[in-house]
N, C-alpha and C. Protein backbone atom coordinates (compact mmCIF):
# COMPACT_ATOMS: atom_id res chain seq x y z
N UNK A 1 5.51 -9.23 22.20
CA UNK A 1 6.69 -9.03 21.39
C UNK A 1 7.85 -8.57 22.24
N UNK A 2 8.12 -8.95 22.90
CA UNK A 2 9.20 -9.21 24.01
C UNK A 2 10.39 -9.74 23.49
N UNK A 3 10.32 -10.50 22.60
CA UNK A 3 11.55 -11.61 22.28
C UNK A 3 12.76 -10.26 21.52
N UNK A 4 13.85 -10.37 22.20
CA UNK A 4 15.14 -10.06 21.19
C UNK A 4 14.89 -10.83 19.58
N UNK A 5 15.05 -10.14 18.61
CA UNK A 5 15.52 -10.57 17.54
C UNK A 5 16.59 -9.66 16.67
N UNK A 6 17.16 -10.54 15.69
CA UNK A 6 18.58 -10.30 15.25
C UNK A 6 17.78 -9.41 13.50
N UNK A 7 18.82 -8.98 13.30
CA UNK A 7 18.34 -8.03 12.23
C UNK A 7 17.96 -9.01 11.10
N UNK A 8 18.53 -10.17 10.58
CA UNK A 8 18.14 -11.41 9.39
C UNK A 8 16.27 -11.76 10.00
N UNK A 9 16.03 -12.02 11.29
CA UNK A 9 15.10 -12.32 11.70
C UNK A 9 13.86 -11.26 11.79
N UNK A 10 14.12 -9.90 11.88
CA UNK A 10 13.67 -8.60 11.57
C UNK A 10 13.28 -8.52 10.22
N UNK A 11 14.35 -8.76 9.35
CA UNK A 11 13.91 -8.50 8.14
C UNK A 11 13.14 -9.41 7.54
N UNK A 12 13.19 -10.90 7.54
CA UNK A 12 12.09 -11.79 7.61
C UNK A 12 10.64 -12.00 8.16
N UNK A 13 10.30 -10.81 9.06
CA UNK A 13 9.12 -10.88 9.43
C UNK A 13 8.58 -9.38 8.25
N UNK A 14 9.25 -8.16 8.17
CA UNK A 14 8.89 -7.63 7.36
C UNK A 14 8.45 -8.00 6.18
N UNK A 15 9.80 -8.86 5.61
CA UNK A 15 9.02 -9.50 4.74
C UNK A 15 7.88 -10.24 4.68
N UNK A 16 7.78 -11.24 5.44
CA UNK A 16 6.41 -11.69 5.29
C UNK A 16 5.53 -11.32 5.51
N UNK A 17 5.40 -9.75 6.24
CA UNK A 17 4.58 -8.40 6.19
C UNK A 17 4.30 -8.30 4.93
N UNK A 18 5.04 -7.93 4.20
CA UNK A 18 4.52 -7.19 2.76
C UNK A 18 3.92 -8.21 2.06
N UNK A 19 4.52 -9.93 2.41
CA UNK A 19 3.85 -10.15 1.22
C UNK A 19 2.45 -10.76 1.61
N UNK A 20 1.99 -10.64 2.61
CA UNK A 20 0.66 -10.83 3.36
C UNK A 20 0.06 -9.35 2.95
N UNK A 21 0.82 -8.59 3.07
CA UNK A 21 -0.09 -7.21 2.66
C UNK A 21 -0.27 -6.83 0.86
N UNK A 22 0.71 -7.53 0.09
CA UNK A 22 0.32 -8.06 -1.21
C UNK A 22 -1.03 -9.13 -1.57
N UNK A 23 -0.79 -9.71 -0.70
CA UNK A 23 -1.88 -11.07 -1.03
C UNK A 23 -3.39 -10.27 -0.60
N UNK A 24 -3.52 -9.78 0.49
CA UNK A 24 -4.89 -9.18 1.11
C UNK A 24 -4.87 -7.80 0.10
N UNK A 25 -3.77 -7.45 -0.61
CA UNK A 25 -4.62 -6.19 -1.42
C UNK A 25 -5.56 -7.04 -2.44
N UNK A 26 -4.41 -8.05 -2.92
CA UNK A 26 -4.96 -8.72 -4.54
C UNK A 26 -6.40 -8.89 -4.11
N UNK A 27 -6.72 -9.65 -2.75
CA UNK A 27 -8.20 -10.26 -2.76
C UNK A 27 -9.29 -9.00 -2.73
N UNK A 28 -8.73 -8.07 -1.84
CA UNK A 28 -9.99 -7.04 -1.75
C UNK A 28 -9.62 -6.59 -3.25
N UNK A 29 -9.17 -6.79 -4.28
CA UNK A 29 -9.01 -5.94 -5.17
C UNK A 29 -9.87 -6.73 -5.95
N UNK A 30 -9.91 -8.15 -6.07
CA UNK A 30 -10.88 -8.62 -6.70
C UNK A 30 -12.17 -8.89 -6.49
N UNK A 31 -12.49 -8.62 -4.92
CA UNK A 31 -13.72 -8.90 -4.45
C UNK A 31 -14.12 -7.29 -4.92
N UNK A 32 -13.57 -5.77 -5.23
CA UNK A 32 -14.07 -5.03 -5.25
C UNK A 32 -14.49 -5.20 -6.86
N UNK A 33 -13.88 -5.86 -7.74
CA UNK A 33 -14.35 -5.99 -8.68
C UNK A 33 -14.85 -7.07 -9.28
N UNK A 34 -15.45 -7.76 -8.23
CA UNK A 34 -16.74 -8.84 -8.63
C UNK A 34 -17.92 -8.17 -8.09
N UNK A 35 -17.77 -6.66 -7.20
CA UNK A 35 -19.12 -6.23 -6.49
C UNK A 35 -19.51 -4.63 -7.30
N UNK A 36 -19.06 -4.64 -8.13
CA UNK A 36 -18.53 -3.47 -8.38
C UNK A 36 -19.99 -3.58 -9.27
N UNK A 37 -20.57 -3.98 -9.99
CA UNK A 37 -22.10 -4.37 -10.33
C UNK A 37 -23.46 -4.61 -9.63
N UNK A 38 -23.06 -4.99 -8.77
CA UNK A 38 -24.18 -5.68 -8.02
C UNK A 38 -24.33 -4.84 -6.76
N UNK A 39 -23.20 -4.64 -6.35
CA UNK A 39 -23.22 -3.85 -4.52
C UNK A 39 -21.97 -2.24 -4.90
N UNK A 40 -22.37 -1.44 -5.42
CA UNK A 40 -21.28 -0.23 -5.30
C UNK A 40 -20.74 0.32 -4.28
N UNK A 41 -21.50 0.27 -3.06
CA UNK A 41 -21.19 0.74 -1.55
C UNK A 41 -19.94 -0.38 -1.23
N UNK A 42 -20.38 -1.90 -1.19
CA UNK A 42 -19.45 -2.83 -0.65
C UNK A 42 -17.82 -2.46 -1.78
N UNK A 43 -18.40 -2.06 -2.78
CA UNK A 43 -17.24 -2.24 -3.83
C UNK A 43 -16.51 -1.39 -3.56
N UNK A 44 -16.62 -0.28 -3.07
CA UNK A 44 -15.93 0.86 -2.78
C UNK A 44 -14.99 0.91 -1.56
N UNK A 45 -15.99 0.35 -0.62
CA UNK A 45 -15.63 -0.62 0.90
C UNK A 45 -14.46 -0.91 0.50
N UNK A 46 -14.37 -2.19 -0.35
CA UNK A 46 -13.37 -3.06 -0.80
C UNK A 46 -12.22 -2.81 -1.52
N UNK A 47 -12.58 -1.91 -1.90
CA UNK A 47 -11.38 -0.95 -3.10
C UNK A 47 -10.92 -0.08 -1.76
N UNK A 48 -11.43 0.70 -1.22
CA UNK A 48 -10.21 1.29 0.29
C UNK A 48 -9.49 0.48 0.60
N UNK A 49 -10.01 -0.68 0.98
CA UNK A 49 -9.11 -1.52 2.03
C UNK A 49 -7.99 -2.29 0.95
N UNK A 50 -8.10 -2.78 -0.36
CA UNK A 50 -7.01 -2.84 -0.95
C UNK A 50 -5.91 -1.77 -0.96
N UNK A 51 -6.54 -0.41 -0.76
CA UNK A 51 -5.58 0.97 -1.73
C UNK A 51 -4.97 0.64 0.25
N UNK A 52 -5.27 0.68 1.17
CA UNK A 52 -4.71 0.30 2.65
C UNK A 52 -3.56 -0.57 2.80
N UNK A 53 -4.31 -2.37 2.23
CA UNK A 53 -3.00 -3.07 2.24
C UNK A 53 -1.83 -2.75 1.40
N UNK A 54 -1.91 -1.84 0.32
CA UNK A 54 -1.09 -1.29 -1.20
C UNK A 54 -0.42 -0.08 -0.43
N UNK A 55 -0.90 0.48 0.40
CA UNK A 55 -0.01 1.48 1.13
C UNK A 55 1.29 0.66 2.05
N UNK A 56 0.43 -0.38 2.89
CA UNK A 56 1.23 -0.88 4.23
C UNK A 56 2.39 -1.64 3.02
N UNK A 57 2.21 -2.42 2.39
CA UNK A 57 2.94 -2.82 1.14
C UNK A 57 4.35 -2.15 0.80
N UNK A 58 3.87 -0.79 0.19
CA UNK A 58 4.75 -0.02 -0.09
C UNK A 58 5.90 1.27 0.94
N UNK A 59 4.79 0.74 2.47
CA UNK A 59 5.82 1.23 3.47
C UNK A 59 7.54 0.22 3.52
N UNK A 60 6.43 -1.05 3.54
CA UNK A 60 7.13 -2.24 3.90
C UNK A 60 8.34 -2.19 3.19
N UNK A 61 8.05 -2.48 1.83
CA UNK A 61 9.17 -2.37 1.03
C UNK A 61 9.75 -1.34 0.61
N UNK A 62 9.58 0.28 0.80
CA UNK A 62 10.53 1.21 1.53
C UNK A 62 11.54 0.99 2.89
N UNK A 63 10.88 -0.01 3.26
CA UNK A 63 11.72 -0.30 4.61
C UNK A 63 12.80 -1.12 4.50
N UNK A 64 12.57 -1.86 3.27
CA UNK A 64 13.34 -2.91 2.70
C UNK A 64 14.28 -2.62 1.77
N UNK A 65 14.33 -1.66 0.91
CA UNK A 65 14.69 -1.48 0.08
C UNK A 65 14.65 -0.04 -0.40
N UNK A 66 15.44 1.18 0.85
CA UNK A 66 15.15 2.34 0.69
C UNK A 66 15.68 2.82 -0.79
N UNK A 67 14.38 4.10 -1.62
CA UNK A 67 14.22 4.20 -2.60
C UNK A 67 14.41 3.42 -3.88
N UNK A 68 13.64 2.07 -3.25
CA UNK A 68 13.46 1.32 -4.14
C UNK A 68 11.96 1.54 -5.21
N UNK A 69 10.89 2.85 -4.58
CA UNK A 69 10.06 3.38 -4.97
C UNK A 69 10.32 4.30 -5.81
N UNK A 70 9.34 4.53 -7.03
CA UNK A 70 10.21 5.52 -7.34
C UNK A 70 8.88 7.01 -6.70
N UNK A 71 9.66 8.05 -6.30
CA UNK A 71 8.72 9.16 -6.00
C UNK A 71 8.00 9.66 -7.13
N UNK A 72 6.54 10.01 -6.54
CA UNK A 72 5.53 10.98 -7.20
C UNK A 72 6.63 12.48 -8.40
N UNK A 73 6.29 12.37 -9.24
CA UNK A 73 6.83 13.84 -9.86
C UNK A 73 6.14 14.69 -9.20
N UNK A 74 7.05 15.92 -9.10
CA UNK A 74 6.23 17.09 -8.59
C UNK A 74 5.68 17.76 -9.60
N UNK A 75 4.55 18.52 -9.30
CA UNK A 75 4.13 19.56 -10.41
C UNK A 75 2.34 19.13 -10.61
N UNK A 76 1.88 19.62 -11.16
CA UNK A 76 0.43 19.51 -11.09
C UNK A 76 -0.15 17.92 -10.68
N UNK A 77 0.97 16.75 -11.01
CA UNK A 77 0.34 15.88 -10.38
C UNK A 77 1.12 15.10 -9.90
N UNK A 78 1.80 16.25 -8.99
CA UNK A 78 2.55 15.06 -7.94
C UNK A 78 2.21 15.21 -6.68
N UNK A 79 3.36 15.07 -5.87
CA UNK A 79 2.91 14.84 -4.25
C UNK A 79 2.40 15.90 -3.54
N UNK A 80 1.33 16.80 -4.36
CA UNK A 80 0.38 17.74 -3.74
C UNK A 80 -0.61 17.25 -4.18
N UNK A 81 -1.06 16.50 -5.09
CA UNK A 81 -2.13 16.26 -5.77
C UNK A 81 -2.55 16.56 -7.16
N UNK A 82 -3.53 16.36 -7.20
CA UNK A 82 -3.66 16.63 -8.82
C UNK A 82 -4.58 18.24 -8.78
N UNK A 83 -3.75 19.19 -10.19
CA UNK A 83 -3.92 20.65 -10.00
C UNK A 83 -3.58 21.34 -8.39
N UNK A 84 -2.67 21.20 -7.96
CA UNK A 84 -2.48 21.65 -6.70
C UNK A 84 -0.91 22.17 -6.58
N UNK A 85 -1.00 23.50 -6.90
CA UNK A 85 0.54 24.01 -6.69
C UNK A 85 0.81 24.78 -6.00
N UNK A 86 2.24 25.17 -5.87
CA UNK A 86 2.94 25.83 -4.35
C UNK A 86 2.43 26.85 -5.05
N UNK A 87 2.16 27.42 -3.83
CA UNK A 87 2.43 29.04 -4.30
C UNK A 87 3.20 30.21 -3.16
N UNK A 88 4.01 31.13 -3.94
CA UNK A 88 5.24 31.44 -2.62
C UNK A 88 4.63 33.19 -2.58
């Protein structure tokens, strides 16, 4: 990755980042729920690696489209987790 590129050409590879990282969530998302009966270990396997491409996804298109996400609420179930509060 040596090559100069121009910011239109930048943003076109992002894009086709996300939507490669859309397409590979959908599949592990359905392979986790065709195994999700038969194999629970693989299904679980498969359900990470979707919630993975669904992260890289949602970097992507933060990158694209800053606060185009909307943020976690704070408060028992936001961006501390669920039941998890400040305490001062």
């Amino acid at each position: 990755m040596t090559d100069v590129v121009d910011a239109d050409e930048l943003l076109r590879r992002i894009r086709r980042g996300r939507d490669v990282a859309a397409e590979e969530e959908r599949v592990w998302r359905e392979r986790a729920q065709s195994l999700t009966a038969t194999d629970p270990d693989q299904a679980r396997e498969a359900s990470e690696r979707a919630r993975a491409y669904e992260v890289v996804g949602s970097v992507l298109t933060e990158i694209i489209a800053p606060g185009a996400l909307a943020a976690p609420e704070p408060g028992p179930v936001g961006p501390r987790g669920p039941g998890v509060r400040r305490v001062t």
